[in-house]
Protein backbone atom coordinates (compact mmCIF):
# COMPACT_ATOMS: atom_id res chain seq x y z
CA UNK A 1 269.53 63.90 -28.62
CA UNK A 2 273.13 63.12 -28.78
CA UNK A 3 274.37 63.62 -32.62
CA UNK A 4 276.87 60.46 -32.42
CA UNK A 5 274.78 56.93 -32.10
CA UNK A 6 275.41 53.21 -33.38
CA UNK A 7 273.88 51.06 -35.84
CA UNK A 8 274.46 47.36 -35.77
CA UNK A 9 273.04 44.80 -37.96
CA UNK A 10 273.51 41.28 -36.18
CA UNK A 11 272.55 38.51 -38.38
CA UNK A 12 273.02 34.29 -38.61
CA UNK A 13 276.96 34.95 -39.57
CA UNK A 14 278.22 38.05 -39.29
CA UNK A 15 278.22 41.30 -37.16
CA UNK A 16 278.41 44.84 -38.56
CA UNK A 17 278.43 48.16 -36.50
CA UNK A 18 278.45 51.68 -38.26
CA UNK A 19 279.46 54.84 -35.57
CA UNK A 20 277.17 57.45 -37.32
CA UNK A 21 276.63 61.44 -36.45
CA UNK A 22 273.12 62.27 -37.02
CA UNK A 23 272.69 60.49 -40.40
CA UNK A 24 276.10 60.40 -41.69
CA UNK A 25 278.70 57.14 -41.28
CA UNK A 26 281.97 57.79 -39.45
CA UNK A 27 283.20 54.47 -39.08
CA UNK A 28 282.39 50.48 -39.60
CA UNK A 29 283.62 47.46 -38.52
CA UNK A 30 282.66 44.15 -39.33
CA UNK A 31 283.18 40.54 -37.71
CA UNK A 32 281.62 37.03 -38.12
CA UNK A 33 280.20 36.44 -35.28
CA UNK A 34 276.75 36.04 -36.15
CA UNK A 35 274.22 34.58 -33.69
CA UNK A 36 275.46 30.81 -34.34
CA UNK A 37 278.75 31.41 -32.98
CA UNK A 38 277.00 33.08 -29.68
CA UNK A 39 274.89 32.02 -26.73
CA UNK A 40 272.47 34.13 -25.08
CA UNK A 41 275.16 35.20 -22.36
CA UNK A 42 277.49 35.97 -25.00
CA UNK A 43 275.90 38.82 -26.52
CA UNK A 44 275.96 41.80 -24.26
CA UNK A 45 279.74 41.02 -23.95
CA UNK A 46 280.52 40.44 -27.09
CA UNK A 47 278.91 43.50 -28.30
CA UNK A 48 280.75 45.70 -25.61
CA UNK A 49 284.17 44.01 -26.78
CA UNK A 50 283.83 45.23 -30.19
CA UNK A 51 282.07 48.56 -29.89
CA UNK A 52 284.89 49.82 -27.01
CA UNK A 53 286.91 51.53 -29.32
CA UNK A 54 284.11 53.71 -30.14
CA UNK A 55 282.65 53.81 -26.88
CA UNK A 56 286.06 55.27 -25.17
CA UNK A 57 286.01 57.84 -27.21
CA UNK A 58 282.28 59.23 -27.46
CA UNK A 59 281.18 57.25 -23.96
CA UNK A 60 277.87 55.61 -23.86
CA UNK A 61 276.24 55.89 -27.36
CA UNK A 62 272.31 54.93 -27.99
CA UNK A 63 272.57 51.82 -30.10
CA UNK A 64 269.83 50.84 -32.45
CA UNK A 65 270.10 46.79 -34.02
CA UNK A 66 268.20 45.06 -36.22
CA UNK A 67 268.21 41.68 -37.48
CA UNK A 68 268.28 37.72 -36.54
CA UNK A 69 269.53 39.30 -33.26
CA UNK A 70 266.20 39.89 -32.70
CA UNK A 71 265.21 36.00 -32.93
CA UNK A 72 264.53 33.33 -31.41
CA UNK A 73 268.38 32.04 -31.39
CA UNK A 74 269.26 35.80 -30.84
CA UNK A 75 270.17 37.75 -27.99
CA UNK A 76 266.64 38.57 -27.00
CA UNK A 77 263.02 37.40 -29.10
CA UNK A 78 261.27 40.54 -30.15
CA UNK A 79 257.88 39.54 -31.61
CA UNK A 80 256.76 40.18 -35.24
CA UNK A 81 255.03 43.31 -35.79
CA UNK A 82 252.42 42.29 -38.54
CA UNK A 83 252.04 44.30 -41.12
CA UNK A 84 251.11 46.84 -42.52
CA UNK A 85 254.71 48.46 -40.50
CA UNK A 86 256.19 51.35 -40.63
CA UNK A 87 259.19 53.08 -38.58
CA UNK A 88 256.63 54.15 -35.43
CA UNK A 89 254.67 51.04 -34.91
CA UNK A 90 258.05 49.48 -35.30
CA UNK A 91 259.99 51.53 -32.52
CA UNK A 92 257.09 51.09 -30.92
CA UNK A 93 257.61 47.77 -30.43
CA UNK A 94 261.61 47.88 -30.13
CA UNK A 95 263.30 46.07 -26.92
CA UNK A 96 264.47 48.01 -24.73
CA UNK A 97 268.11 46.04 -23.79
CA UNK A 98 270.40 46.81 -20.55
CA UNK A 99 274.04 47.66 -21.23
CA UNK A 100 276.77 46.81 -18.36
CA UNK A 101 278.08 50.48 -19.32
CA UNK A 102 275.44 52.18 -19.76
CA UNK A 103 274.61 52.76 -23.43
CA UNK A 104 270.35 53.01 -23.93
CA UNK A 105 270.35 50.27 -26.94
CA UNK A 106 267.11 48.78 -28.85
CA UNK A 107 266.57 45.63 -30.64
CA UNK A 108 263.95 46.24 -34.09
CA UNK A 109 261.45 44.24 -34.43
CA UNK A 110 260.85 42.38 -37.83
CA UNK A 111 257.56 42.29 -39.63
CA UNK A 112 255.68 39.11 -40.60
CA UNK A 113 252.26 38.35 -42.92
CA UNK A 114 250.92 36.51 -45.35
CA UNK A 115 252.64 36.34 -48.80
CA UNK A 116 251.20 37.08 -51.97
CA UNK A 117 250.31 33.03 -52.04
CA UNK A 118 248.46 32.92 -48.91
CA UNK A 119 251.51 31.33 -46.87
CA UNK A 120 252.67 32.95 -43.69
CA UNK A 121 255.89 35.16 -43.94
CA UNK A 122 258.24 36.91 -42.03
CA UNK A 123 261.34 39.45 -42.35
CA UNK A 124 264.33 40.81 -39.99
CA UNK A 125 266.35 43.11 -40.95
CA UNK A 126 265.39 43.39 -44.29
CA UNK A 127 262.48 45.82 -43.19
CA UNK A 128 265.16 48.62 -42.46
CA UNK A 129 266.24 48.48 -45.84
CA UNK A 130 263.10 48.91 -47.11
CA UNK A 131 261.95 52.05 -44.84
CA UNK A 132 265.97 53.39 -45.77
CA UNK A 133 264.93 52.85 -50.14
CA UNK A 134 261.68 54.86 -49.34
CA UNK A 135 263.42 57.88 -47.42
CA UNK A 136 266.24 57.50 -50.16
CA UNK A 137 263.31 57.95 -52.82
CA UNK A 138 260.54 59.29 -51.93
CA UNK A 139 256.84 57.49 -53.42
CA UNK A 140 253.81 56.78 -53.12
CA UNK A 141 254.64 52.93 -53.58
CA UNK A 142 257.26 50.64 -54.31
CA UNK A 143 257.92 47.46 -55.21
CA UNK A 144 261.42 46.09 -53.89
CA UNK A 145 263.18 42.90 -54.27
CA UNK A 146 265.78 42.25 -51.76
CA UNK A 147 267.89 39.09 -53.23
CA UNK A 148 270.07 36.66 -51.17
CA UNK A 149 269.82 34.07 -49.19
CA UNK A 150 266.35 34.48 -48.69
CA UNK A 151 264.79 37.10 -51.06
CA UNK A 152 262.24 39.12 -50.35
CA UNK A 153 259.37 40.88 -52.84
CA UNK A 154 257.98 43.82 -50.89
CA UNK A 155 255.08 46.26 -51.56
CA UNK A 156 255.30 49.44 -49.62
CA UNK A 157 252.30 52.58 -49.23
CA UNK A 158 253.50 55.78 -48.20
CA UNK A 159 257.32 54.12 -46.29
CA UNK A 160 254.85 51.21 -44.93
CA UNK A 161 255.31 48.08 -45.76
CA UNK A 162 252.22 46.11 -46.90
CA UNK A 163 253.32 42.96 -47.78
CA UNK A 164 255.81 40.49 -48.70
CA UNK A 165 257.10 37.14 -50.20
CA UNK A 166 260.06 35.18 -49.74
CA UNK A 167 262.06 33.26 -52.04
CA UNK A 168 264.87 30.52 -51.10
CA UNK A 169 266.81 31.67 -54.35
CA UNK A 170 270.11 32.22 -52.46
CA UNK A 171 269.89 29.15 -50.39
CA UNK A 172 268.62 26.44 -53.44
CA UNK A 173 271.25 27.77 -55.51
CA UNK A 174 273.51 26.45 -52.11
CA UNK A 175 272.08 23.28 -52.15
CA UNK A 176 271.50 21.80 -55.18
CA UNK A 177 275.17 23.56 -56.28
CA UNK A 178 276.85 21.83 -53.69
CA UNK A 179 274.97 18.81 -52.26
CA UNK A 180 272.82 17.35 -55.65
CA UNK A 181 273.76 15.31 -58.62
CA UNK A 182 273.28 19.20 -60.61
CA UNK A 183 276.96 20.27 -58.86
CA UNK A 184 278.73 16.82 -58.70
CA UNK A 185 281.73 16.17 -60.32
CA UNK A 186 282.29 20.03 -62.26
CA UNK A 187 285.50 21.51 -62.88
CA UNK A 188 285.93 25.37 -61.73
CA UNK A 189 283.22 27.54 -62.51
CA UNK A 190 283.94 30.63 -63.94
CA UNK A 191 280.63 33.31 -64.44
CA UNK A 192 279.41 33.50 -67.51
CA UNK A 193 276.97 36.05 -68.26
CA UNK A 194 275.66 33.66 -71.31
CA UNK A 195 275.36 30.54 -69.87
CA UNK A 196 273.06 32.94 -66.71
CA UNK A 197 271.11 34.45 -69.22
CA UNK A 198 270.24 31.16 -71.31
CA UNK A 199 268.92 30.08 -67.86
CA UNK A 200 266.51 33.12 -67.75
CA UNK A 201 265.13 32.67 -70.82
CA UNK A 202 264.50 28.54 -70.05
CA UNK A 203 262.70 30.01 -66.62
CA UNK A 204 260.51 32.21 -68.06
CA UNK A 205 258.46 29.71 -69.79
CA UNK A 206 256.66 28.07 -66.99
CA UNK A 207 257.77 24.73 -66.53
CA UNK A 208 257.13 22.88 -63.17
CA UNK A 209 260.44 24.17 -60.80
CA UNK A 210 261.90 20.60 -59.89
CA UNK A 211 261.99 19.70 -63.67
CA UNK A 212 263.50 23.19 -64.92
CA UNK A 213 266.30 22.53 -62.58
CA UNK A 214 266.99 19.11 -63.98
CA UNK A 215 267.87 20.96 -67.12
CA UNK A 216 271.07 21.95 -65.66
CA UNK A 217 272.19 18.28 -65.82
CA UNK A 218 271.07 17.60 -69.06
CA UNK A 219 272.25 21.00 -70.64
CA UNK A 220 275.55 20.42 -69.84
CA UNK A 221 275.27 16.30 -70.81
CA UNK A 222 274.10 17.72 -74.64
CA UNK A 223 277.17 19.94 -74.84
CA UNK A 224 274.39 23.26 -74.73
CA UNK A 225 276.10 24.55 -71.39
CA UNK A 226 280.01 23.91 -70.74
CA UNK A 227 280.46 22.38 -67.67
CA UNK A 228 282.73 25.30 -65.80
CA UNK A 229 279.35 27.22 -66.36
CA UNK A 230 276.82 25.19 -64.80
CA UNK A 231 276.69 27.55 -62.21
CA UNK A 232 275.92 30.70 -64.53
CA UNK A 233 273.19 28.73 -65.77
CA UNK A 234 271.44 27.41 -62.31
CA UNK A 235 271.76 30.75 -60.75
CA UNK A 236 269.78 32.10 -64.29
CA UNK A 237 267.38 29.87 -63.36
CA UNK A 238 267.03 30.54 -60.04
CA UNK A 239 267.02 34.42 -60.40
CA UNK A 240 265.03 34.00 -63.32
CA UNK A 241 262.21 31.74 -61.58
CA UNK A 242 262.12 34.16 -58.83
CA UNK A 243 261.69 37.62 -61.09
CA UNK A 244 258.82 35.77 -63.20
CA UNK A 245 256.22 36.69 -60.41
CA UNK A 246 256.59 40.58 -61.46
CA UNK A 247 254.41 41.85 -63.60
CA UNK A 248 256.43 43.26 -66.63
CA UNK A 249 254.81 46.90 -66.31
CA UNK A 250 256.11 47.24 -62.86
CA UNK A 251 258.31 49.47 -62.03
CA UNK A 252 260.22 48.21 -59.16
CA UNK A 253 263.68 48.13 -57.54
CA UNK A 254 266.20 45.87 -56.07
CA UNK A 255 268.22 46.30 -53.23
CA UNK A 256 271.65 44.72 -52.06
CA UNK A 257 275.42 44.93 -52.81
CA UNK A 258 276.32 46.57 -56.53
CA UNK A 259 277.58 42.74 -57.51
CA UNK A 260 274.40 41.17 -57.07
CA UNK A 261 272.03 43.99 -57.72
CA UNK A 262 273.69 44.25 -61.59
CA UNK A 263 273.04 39.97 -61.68
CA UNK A 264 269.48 40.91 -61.39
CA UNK A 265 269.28 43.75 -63.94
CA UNK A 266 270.88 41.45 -66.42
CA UNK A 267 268.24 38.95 -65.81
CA UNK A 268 265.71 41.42 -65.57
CA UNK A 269 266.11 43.27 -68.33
CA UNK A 270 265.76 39.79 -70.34
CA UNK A 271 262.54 39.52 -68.79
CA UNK A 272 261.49 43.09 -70.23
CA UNK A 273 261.28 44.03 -66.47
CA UNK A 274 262.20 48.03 -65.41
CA UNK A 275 264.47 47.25 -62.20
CA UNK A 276 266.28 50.03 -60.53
CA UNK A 277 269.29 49.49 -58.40
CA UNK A 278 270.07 50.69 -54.80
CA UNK A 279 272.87 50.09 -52.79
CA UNK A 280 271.56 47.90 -49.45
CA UNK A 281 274.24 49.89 -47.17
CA UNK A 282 272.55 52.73 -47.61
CA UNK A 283 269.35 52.11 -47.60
CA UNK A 284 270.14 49.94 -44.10
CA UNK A 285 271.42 53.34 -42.73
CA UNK A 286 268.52 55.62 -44.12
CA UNK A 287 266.11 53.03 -42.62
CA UNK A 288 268.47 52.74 -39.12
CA UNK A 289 268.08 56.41 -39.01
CA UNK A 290 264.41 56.81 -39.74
CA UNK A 291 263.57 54.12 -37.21
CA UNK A 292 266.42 56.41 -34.48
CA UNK A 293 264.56 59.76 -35.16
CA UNK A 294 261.12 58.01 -33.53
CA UNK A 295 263.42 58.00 -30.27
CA UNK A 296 264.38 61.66 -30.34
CA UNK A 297 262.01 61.93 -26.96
CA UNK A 298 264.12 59.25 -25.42
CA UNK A 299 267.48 59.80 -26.23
């Protein structure tokens, strides 16, 4: 097995590679060119464009990738493996891709169920991170929340993932803070760790989501929220909403840059909820390598 290999994680906007030997990164680089600025023919040559630096100097690396490259608008559909998934059944079911020069490459799967609610569910990319927080720290289970655009709860067994749930937190906090009466006319928001944690606490009683929202507009009419926080306070809400689904004894942790992972500490530890932070660049590199090592007969 060669000791120098690439990880890329291709998603909707942006594309990052990491040049790693064995398990340890020697270089990144990052571009947006996520699948909506590509077409199917772009991809190969795109990806050969902005790995040649790399490739001149160590010639054809293996290249594992995971994410919405994967998709249906990526550069090739791999089908959902349903869970419960761990790294084998998900190498397993890796694409094997063709590179003009030469370099074996995969495409990872994602994993799809049903939610905790009974809806159907899916994940890419997100399921690396999860397999990278279990080799990271060891358990017998875990409970993970991966917040963004689309959060996800997971459960894992034993580095398998069991199930999960996704919530639009990252993408309603978009739209109703840019495109409904909630954002209109504000001055400059500015975080406020107050104004996001007064949001919590109005989440955590219940009330039906579309009217808890509305209390962003009429916070800020009553004088109860200034208006350059408005934003502090929907994104309490939002986070809030979203963290009332964990039970308070659980012991769980949450995964993602150090920005946003300390936004939901704050809120969780409101909520009287034990959340432990780890960083998502790691754990995407942990999991790359975990699901690499199941191609040590290969490469």
């Amino acid at each position: 097995m060669k000791t120098h290999w690439i990880a890329v994680d291709w998603g909707t906007t942006n594309f990052r590679a990491f040049l790693l030997q064995d398990h340890q990164q020697v270089a990144k680089i990052a571009h947006p060119c996520g699948l909506l600025s590509l077409t199917k023919e772009t991809f190969a040559s795109t990806l050969g464009q902005h790995l040649a630096p790399w490739l001149q100097e160590y010639g054809a690396l293996p290249i594992v990738m995971a994410g919405m490259v994967g998709s249906q608008q990526g550069w090739q559909e791999v089908p959902y493996v349903t869970a419960p998934a761990g790294a084998q059944n998900l190498m397993a079911h890796a694409y094997s891709v063709s590179t003009q020069w030469g370099s074996p490459a995969w495409i990872v799967p994602g994993v799809n169920n049903l939610s905790a609610f009974g809806q159907p569910d899916v994940m890419r990319g997100e399921e690396v991170q999860l397999l990278g927080l279990h080799a990271l720290h060891p358990g017998t289970e875990h409970y993970a929340v991966l917040p963004g655009t689309h959060s996800k709860h997971a459960h894992l067994c034993h580095g398998e993932i069991t199930h999960f749930s996704t919530f639009m937190t990252g993408e309603l906090f978009s739209l109703l803070s840019q495109h409904s009466l909630l954002g209109r006319a504000l001055p400059e928001q500015t975080d406020d760790d107050g104004a996001f944690l007064a949001g919590v606490e109005a989440a955590r009683h219940g009330a039906p989501f579309s009217h808890l929202i509305f209390s962003a507009r009429t916070r800020r009419l009553n004088g109860e929220i200034p208006p350059q926080h408005v934003h502090s306070y929907l994104s309490g809400l939002l986070v809030g909403h979203e963290l009332a689904v964990i039970p308070q004894e659980t012991r769980a942790w949450v995964v993602g840059s150090p920005s946003l992972t300390a936004r939901y500490q704050l809120a969780a530890n409101a909520l009287q909820i034990q959340l432990h932070a780890a960083n998502g660049d790691d754990c995407f590199l942990r999991g790359m390598t975990a699901l690499r090592t199941q191609l040590k007969d290969t490469i």
